[in-house]
C-alpha atoms as a PDB file:
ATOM      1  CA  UNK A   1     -29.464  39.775 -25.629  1.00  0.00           C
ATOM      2  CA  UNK A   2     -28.028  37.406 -27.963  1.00  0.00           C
ATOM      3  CA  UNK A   3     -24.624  36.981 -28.360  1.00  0.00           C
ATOM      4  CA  UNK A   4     -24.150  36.257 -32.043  1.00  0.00           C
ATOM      5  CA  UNK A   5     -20.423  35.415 -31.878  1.00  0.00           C
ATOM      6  CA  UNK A   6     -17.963  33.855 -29.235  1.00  0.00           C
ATOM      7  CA  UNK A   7     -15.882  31.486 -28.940  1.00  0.00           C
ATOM      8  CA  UNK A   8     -13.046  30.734 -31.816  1.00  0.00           C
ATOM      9  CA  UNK A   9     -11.025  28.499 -29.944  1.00  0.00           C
ATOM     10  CA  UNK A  10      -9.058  26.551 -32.575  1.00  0.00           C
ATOM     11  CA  UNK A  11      -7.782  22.864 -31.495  1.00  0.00           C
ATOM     12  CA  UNK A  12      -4.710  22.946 -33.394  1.00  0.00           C
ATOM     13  CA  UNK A  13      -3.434  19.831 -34.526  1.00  0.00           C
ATOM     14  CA  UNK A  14       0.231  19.056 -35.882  1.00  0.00           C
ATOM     15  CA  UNK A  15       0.725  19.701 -39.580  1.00  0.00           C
ATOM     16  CA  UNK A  16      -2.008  21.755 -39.652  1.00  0.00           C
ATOM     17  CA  UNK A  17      -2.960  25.127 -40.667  1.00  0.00           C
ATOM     18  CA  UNK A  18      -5.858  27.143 -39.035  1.00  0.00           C
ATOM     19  CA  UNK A  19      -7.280  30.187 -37.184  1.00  0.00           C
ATOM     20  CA  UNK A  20      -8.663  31.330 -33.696  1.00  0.00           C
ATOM     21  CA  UNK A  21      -8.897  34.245 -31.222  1.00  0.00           C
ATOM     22  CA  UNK A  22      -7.372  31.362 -29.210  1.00  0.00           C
ATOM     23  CA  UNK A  23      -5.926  27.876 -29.661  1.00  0.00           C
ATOM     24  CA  UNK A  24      -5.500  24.672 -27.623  1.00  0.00           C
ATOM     25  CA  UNK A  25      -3.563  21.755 -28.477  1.00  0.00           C
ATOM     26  CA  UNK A  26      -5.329  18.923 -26.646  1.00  0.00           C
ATOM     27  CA  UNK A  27      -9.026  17.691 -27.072  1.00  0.00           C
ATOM     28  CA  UNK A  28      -9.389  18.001 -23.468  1.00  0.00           C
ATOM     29  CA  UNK A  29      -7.785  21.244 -22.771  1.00  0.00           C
ATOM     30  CA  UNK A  30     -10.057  22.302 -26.093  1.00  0.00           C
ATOM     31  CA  UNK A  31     -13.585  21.145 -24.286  1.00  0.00           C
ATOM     32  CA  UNK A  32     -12.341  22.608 -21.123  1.00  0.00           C
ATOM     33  CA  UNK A  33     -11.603  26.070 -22.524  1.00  0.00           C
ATOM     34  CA  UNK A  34     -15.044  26.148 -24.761  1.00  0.00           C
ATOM     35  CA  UNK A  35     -16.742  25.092 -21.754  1.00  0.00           C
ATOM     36  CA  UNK A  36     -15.259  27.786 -19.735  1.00  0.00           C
ATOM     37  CA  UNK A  37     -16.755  30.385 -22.126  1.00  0.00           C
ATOM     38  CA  UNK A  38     -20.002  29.169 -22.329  1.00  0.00           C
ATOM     39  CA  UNK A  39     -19.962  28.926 -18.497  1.00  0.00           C
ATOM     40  CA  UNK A  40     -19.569  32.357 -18.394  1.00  0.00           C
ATOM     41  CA  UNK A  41     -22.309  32.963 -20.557  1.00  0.00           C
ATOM     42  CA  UNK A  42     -24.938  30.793 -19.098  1.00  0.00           C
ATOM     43  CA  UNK A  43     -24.256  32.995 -15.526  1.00  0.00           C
ATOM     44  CA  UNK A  44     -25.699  36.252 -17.362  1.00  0.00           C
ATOM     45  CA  UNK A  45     -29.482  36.732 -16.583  1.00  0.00           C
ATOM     46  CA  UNK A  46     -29.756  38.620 -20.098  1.00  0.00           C
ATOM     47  CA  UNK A  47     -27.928  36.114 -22.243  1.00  0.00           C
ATOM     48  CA  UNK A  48     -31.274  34.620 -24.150  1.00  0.00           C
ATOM     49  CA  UNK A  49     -29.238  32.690 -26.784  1.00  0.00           C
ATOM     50  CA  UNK A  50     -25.768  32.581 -28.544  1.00  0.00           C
ATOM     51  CA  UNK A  51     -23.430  31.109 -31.444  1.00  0.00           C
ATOM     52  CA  UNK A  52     -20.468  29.423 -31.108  1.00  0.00           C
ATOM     53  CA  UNK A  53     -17.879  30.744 -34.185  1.00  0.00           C
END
């Protein structure tokens, strides 16, 4: 299977306008969260590939 869309975390910055399924306002909290997600796909057995929106 390949997951052709996840992800759309949005680091949201002041004075800034933008879009995501969710946001973060921290770099770290931002790499944490994205890394989370792709965690969770690199545990499926049937994930074969994937891209990050």
């Amino acid at each position: 299977m390949i997951v052709s869309e996840y992800g759309g975390v949005r680091l949201a910055q002041e004075d800034t306008d933008g879009w995501g399924y969710s946001s973060d306002n921290a770099p770290h909290n931002y790499v944490h969260h994205v890394a989370l997600l792709t965690a969770a796909l690199l545990r499926s057995p049937h994930v074969q590939g994937y891209c990050y929106t």
